[in-house]
Protein backbone atom coordinates (compact mmCIF):
# COMPACT_ATOMS: atom_id res chain seq x y z
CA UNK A 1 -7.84 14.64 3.34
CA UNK A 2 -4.51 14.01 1.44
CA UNK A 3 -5.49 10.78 0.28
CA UNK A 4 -9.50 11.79 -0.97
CA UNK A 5 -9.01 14.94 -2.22
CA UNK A 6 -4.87 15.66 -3.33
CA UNK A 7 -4.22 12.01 -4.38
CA UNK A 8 -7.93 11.05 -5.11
CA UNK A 9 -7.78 7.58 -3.98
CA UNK A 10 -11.42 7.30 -3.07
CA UNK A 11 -11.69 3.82 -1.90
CA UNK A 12 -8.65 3.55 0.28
CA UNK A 13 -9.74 7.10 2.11
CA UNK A 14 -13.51 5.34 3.01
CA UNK A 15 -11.31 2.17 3.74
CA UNK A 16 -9.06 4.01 5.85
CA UNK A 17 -11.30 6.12 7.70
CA UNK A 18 -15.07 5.81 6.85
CA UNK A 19 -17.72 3.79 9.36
CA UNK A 20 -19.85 0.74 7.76
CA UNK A 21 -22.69 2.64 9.59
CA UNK A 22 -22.06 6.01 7.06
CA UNK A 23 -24.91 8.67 6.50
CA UNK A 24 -25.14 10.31 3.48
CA UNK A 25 -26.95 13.94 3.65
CA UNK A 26 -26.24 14.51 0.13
CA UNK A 27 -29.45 13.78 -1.52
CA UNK A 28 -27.78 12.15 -4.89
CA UNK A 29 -25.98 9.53 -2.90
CA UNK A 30 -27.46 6.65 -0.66
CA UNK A 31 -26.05 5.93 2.73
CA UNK A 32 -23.29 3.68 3.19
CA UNK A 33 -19.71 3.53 2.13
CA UNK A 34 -20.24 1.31 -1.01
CA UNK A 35 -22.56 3.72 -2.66
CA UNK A 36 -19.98 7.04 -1.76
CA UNK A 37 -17.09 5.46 -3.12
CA UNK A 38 -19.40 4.01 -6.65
CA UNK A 39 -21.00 7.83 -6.84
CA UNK A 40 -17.78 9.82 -6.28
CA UNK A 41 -14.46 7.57 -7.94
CA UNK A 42 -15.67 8.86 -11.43
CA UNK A 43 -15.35 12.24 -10.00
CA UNK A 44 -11.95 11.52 -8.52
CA UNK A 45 -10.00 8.63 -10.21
CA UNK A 46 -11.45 9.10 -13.37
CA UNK A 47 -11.25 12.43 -13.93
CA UNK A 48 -7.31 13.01 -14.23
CA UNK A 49 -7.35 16.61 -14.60
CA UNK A 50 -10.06 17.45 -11.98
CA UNK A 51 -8.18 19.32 -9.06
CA UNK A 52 -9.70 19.09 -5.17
CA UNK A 53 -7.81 21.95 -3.94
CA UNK A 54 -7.96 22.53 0.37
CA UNK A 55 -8.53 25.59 1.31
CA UNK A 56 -9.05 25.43 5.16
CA UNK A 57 -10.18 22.81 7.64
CA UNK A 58 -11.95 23.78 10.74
CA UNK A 59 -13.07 21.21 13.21
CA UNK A 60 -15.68 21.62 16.10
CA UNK A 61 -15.74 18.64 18.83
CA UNK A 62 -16.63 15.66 16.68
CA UNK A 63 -17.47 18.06 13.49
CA UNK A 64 -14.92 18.76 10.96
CA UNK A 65 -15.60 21.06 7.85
CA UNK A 66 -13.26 21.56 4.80
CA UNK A 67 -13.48 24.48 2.13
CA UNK A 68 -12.20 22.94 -1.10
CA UNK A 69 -11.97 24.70 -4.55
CA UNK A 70 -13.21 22.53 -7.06
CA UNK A 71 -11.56 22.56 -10.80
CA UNK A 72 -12.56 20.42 -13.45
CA UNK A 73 -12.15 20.97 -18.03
CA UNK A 74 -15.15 22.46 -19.02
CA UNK A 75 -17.42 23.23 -16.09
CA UNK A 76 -16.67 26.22 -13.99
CA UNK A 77 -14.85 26.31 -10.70
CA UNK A 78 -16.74 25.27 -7.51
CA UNK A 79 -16.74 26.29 -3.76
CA UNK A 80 -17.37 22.95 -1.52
CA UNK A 81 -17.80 22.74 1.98
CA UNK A 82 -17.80 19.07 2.90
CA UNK A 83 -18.91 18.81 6.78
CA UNK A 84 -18.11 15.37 8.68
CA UNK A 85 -19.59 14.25 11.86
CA UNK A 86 -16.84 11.54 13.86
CA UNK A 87 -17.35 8.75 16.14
CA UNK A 88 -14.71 6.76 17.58
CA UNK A 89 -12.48 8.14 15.02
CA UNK A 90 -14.17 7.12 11.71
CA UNK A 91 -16.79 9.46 9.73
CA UNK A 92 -20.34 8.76 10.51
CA UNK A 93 -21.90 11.20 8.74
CA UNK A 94 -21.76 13.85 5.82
CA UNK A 95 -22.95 16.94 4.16
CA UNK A 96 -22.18 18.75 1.28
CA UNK A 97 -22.81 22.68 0.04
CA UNK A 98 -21.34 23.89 -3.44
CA UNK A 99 -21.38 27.10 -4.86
CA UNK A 100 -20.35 27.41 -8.70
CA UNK A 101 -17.34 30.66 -8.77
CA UNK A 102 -18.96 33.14 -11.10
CA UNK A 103 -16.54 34.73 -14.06
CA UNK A 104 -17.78 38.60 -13.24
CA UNK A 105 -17.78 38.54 -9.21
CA UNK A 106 -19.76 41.85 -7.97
CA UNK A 107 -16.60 42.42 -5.97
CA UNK A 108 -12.94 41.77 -5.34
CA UNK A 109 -12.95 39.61 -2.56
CA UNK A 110 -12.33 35.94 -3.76
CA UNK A 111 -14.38 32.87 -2.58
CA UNK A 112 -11.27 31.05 -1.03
């Protein structure tokens, strides 16, 4: 998680710890590794000022799901839950749910 989302080194986090066999659930995105790291390194190395922030990781037998607060110039903070499914200790599979922040939240309780 360090590497992807702090230090946004896309490729060397699929190296590191991404299966050939990968499943993409995000419909944007084919499967594999190749076409994650080609969709998302704009979004990570080339976007210096974009910020992947962790806000909690919670892990269920061979599921994992982290809460990250997405910050970018000009677009409006995001909620992301990014859910991984393990085998043998590399990511098989992944899903994705975001949820823009609004600017007038109907109450006080913040998203993260």
């Amino acid at each position: 998680m360090e590497i992807f989302y702090t230090q946004k080194r896309v490729r060397e986090a699929f190296e590191y710890l991404v299966a050939d066999t990968y499943r993409q659930h995000n419909p944007t995105i084919p499967d594999g590794p190749a076409a994650a790291i080609e969709a998302l390194t704009p979004k990570f190395d080339g976007s210096p000022d974009a910020r992947f922030d962790v806000q909690r990781i919670l892990v269920d037998g061979d599921l994992a799901m982290v809460h990250v607060r997405a910050s970018g110039p000009g677009r409006p903070d995001a909620a992301v839950a990014d859910i991984y499914r393990f085998e043998a200790g590399r990511i098989v599979e992944h899903w994705d749910v975001l949820q823009p922040v609004p600017e007038r939240p109907v109450h006080n309780h913040p998203m993260f």
